[in-house]
PDB file of N, CA and C in Angstrom:
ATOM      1  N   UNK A   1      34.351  38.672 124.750  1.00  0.00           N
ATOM      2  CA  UNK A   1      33.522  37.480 124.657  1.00  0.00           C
ATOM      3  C   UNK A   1      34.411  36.248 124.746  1.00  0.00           C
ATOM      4  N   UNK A   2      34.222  35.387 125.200  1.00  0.00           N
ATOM      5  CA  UNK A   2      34.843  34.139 125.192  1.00  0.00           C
ATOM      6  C   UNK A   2      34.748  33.111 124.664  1.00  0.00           C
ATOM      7  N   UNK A   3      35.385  32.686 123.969  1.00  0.00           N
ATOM      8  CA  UNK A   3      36.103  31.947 122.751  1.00  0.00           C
ATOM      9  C   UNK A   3      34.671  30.728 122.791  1.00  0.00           C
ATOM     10  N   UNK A   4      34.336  29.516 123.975  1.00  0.00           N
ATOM     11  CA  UNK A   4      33.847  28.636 124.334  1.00  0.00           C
ATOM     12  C   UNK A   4      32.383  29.124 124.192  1.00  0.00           C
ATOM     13  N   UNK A   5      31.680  30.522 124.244  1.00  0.00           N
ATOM     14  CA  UNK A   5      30.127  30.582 123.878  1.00  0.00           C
ATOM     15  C   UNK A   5      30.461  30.523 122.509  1.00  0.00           C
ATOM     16  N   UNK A   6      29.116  29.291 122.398  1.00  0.00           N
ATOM     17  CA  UNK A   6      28.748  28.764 120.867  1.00  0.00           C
ATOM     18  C   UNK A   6      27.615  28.344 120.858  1.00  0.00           C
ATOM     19  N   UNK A   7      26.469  27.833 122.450  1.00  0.00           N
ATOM     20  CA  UNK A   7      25.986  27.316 122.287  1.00  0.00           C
ATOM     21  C   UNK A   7      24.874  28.086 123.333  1.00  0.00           C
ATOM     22  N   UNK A   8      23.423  28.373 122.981  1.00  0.00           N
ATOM     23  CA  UNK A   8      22.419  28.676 123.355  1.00  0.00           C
ATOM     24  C   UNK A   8      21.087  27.895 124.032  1.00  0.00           C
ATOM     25  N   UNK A   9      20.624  28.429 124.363  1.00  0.00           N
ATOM     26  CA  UNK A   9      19.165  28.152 124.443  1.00  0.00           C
ATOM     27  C   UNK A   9      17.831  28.590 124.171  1.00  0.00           C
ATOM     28  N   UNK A  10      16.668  28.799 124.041  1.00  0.00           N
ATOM     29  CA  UNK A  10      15.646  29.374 123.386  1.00  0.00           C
ATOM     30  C   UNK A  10      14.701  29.742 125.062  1.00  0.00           C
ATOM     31  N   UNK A  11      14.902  30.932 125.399  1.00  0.00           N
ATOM     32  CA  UNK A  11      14.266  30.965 126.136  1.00  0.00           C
ATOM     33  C   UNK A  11      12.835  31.745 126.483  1.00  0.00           C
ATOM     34  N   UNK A  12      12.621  32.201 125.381  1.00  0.00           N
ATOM     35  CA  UNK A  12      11.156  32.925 125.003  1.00  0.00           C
ATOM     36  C   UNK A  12      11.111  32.772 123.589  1.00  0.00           C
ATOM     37  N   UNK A  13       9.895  33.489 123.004  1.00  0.00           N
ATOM     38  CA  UNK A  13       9.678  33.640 121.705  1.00  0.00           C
ATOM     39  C   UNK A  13       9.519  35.440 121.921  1.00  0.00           C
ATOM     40  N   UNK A  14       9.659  36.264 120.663  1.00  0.00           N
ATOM     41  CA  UNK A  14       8.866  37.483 120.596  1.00  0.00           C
ATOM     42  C   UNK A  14       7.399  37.342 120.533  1.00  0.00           C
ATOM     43  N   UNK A  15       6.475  38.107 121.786  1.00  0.00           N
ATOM     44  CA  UNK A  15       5.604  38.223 121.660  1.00  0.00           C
ATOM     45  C   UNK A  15       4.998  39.478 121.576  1.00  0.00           C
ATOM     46  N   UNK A  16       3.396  39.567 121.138  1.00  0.00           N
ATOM     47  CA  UNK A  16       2.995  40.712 121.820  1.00  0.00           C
ATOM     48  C   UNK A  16       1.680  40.764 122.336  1.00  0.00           C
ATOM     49  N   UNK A  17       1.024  41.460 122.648  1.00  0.00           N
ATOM     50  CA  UNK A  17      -0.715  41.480 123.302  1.00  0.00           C
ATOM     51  C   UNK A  17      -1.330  39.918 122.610  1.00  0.00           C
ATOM     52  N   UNK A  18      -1.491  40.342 121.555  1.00  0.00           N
ATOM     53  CA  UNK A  18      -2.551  39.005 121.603  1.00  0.00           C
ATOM     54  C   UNK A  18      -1.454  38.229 120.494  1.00  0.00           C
ATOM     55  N   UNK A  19      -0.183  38.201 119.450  1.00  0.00           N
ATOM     56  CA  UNK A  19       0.055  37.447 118.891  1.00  0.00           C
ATOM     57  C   UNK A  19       1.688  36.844 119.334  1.00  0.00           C
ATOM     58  N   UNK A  20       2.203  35.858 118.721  1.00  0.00           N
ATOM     59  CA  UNK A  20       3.728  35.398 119.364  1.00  0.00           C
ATOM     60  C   UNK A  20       3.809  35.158 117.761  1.00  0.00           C
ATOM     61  N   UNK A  21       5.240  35.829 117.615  1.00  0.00           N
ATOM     62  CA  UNK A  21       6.374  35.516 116.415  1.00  0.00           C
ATOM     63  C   UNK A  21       6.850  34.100 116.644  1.00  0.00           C
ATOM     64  N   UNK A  22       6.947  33.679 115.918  1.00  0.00           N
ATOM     65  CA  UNK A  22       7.420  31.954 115.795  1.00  0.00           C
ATOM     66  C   UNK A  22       8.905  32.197 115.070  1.00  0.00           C
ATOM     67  N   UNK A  23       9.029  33.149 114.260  1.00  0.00           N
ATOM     68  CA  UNK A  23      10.707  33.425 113.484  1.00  0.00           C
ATOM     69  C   UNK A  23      11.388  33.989 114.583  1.00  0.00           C
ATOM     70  N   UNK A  24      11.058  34.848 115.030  1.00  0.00           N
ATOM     71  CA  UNK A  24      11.569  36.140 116.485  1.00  0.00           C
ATOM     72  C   UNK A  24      11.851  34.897 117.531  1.00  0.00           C
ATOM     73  N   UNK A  25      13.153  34.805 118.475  1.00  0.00           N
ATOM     74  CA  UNK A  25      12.788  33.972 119.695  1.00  0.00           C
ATOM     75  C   UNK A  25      13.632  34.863 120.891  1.00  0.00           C
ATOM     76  N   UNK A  26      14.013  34.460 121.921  1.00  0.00           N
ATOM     77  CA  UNK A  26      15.085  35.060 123.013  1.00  0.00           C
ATOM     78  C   UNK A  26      16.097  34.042 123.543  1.00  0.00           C
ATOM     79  N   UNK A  27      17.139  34.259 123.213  1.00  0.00           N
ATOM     80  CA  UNK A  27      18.385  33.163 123.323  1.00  0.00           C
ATOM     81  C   UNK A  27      18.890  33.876 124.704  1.00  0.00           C
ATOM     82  N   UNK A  28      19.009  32.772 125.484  1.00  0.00           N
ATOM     83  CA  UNK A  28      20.546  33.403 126.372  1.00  0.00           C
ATOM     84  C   UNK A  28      21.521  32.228 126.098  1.00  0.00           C
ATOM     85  N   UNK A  29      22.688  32.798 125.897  1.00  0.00           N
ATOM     86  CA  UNK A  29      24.080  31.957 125.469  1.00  0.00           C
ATOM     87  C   UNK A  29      24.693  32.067 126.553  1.00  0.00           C
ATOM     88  N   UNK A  30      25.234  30.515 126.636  1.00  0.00           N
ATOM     89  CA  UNK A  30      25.835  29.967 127.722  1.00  0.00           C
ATOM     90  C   UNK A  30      27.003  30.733 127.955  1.00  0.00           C
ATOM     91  N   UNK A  31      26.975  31.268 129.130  1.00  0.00           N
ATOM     92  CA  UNK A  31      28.377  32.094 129.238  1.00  0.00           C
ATOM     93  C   UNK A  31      28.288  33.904 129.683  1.00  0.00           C
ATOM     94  N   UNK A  32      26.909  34.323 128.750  1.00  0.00           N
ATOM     95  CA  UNK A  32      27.285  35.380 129.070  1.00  0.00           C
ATOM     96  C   UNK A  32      26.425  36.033 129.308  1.00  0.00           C
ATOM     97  N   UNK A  33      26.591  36.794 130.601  1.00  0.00           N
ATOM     98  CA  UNK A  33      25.790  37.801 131.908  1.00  0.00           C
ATOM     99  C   UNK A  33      25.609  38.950 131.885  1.00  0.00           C
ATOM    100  N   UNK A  34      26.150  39.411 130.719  1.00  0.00           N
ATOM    101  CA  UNK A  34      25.753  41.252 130.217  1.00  0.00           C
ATOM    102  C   UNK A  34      25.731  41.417 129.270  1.00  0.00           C
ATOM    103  N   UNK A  35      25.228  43.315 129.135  1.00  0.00           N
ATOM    104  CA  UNK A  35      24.382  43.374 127.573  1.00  0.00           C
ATOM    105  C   UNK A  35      26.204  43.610 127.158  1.00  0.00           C
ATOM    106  N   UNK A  36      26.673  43.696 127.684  1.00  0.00           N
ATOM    107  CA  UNK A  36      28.442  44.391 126.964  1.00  0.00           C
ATOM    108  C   UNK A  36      28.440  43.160 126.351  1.00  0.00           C
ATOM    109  N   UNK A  37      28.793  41.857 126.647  1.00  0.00           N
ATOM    110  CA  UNK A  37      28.856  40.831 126.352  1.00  0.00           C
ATOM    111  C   UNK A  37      28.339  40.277 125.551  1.00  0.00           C
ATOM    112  N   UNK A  38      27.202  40.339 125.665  1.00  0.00           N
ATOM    113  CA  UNK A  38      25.772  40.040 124.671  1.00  0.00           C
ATOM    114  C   UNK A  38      26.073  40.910 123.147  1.00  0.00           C
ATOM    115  N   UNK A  39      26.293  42.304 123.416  1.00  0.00           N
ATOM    116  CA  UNK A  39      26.607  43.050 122.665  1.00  0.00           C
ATOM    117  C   UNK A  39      27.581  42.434 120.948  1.00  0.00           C
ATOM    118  N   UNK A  40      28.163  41.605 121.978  1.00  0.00           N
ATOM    119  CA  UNK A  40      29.126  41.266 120.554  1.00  0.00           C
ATOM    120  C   UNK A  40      28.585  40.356 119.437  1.00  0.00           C
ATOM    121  N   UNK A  41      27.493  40.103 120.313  1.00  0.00           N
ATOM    122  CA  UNK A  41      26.947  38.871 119.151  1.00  0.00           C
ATOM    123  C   UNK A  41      26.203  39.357 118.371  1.00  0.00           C
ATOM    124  N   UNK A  42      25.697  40.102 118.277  1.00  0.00           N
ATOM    125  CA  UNK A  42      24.636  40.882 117.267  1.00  0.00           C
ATOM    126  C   UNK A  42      25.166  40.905 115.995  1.00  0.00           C
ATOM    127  N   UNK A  43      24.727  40.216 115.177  1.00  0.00           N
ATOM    128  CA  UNK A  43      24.999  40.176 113.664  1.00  0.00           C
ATOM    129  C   UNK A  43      25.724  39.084 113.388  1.00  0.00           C
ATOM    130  N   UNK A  44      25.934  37.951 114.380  1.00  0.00           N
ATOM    131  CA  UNK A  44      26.430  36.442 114.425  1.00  0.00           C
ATOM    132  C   UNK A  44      25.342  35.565 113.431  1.00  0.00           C
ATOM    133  N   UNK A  45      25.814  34.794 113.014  1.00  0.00           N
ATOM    134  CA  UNK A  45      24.669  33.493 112.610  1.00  0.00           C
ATOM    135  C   UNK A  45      24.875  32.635 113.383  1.00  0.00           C
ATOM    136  N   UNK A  46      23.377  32.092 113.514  1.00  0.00           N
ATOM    137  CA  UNK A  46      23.039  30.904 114.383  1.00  0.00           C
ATOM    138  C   UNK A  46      22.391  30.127 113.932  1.00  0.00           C
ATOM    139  N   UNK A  47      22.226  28.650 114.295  1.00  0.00           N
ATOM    140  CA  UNK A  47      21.583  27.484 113.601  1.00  0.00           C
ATOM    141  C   UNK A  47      20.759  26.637 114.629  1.00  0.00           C
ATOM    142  N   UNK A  48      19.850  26.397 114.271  1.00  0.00           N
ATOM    143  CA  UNK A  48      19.128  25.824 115.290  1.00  0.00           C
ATOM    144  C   UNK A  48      18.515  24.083 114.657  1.00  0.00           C
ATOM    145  N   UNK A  49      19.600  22.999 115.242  1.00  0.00           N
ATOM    146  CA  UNK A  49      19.169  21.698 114.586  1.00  0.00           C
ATOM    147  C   UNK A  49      17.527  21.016 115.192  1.00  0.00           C
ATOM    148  N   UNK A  50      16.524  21.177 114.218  1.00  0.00           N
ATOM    149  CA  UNK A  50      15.785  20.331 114.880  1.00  0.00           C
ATOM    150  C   UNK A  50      15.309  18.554 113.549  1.00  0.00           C
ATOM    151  N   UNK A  51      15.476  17.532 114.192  1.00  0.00           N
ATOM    152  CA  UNK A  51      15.357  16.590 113.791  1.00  0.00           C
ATOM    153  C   UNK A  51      16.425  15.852 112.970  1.00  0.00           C
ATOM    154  N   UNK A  52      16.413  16.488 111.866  1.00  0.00           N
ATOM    155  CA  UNK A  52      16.957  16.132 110.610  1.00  0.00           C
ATOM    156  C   UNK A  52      17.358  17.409 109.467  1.00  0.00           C
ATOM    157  N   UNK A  53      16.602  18.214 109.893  1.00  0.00           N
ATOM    158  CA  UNK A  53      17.087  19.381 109.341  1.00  0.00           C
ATOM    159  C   UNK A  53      17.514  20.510 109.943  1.00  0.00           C
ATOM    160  N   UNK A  54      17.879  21.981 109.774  1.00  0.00           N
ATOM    161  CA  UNK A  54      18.521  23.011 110.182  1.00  0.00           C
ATOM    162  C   UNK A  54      17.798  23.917 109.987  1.00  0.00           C
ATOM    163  N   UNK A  55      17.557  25.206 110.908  1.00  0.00           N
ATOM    164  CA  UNK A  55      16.791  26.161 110.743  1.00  0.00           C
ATOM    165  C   UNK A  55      18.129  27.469 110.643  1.00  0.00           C
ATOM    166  N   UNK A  56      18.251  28.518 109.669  1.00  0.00           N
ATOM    167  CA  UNK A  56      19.655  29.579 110.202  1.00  0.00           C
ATOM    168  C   UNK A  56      18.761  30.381 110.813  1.00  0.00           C
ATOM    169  N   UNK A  57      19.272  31.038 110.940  1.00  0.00           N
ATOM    170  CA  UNK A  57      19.162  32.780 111.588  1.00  0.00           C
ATOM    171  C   UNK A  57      20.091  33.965 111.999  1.00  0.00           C
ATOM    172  N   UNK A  58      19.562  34.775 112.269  1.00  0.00           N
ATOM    173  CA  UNK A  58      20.740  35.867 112.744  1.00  0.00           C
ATOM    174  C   UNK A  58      20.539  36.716 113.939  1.00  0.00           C
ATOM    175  N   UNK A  59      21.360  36.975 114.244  1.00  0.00           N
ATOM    176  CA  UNK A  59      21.541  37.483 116.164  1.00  0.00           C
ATOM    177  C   UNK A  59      20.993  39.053 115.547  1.00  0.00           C
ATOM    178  N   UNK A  60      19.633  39.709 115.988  1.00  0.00           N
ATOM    179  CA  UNK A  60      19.692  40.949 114.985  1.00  0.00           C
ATOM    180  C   UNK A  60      19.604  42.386 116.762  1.00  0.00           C
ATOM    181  N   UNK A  61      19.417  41.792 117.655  1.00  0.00           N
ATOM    182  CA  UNK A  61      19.395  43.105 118.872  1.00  0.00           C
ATOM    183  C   UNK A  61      19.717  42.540 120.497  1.00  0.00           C
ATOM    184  N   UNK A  62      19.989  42.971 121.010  1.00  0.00           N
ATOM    185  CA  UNK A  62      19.771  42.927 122.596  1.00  0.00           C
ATOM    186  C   UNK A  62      18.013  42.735 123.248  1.00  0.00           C
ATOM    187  N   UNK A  63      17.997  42.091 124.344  1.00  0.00           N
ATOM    188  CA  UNK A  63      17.083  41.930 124.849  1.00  0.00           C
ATOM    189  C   UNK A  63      16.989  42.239 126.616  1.00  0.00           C
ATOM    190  N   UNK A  64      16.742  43.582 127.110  1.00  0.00           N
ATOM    191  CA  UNK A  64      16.807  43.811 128.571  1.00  0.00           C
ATOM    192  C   UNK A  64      18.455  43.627 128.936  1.00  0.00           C
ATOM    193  N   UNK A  65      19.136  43.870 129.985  1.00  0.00           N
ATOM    194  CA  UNK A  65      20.526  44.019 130.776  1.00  0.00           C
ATOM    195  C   UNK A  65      21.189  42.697 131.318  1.00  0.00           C
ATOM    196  N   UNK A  66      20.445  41.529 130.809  1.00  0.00           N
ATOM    197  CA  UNK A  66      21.063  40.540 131.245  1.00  0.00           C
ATOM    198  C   UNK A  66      21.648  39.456 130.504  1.00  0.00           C
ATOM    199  N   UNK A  67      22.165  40.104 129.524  1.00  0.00           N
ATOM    200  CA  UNK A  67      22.656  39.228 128.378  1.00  0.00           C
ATOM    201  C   UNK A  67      21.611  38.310 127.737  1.00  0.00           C
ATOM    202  N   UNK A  68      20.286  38.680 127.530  1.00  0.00           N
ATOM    203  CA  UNK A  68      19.981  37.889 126.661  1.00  0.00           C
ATOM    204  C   UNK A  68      20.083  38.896 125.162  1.00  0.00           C
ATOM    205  N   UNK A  69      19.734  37.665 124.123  1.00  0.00           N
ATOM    206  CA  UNK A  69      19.633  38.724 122.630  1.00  0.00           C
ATOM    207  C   UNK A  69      18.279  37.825 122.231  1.00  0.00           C
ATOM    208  N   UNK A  70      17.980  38.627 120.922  1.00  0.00           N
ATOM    209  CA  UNK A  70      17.028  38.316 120.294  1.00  0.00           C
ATOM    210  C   UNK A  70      17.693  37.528 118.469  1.00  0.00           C
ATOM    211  N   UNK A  71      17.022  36.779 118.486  1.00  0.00           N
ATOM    212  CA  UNK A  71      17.463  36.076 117.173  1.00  0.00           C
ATOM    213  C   UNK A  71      16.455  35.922 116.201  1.00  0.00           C
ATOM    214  N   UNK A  72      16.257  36.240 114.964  1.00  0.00           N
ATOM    215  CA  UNK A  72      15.586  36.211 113.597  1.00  0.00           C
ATOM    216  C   UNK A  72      16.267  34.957 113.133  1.00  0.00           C
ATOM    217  N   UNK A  73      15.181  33.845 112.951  1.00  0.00           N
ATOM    218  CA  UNK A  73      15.551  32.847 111.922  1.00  0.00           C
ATOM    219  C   UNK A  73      14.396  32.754 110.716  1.00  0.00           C
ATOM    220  N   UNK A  74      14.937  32.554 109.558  1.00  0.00           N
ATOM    221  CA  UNK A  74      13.774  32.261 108.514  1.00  0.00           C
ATOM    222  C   UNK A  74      13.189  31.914 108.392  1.00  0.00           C
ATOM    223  N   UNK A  75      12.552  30.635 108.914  1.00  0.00           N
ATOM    224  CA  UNK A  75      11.609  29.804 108.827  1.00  0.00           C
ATOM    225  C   UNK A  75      11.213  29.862 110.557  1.00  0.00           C
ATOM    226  N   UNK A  76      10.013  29.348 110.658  1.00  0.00           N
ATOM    227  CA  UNK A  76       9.695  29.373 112.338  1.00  0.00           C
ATOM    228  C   UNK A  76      10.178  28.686 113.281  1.00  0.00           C
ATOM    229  N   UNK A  77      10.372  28.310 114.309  1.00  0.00           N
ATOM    230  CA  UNK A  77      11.002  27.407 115.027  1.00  0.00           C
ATOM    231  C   UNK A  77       9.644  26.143 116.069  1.00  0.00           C
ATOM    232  N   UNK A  78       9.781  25.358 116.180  1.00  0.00           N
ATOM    233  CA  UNK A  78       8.968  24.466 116.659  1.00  0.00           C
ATOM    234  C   UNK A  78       8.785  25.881 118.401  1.00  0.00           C
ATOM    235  N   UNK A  79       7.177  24.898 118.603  1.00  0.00           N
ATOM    236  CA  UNK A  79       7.008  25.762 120.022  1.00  0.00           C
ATOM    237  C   UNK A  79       7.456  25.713 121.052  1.00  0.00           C
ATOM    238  N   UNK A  80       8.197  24.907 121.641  1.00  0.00           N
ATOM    239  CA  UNK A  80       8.467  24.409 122.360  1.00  0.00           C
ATOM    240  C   UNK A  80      10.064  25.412 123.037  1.00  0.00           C
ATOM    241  N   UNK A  81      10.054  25.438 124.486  1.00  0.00           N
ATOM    242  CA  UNK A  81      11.407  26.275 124.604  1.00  0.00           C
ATOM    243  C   UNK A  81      12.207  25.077 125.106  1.00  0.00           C
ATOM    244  N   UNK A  82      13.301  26.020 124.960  1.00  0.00           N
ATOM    245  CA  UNK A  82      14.857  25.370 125.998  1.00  0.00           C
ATOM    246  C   UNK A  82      14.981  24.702 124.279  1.00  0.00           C
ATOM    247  N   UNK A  83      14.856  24.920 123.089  1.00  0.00           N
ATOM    248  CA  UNK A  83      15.523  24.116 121.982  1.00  0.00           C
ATOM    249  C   UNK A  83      17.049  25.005 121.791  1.00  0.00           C
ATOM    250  N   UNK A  84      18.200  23.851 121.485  1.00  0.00           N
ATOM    251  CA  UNK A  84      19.525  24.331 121.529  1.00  0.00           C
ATOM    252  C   UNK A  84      19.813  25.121 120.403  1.00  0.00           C
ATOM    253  N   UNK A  85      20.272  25.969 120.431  1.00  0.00           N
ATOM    254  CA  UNK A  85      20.994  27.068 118.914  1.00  0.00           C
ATOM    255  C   UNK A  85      22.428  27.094 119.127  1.00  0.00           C
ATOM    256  N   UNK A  86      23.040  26.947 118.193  1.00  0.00           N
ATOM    257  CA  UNK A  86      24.712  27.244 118.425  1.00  0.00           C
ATOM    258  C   UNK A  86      24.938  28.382 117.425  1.00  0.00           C
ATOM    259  N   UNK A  87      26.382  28.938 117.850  1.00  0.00           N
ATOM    260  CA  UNK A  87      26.629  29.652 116.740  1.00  0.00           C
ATOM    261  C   UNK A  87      27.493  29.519 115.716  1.00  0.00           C
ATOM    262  N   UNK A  88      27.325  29.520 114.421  1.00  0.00           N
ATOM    263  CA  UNK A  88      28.337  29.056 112.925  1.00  0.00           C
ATOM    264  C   UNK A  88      29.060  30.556 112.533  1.00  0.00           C
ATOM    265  N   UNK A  89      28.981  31.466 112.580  1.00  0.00           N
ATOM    266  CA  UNK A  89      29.858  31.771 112.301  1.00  0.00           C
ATOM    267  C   UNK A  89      29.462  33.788 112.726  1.00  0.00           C
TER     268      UNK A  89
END
């Protein structure tokens, strides 16, 4: 993995038939193009700034072969995609 991914994007939510997870979302992180890659982040924390306050979460699986993952944060995240997540630690 390379040193410089830190910083994400929100590019789905978990959904399913008729409902969408608002905690569940689909990140792809800048940088990286496979699940090998992707792979390493699983069990990372991530933070997602919106406004004035901070939402955490945690990198908890893979999502399909193209480096995206799936991220669990505690509280829900606004609806809206493309919101930035970085990673703390």
């Amino acid at each position: 993995m390379p040193e410089a991914v830190v910083e994400g994007v929100v590019v789905s939510f978990r959904t399913g038939p008729k409902t969408q997870s608002s905690n569940e979302c689909i990140i792809q992180f800048l940088g990286i193009k496979s699940s090998g890659e992707a792979g390493r982040l699983i069990g990372r924390k991530v933070v997602c700034e919106i406004g004035k306050g901070t939402v955490r979460g945690k990198v908890v699986a893979l999502h399909g072969r193209k480096g995206l993952v799936r991220a669990r944060f505690r509280k829900g995240l606004p609806g809206q995609v493309g919101v930035r997540v970085r990673i703390v630690g």
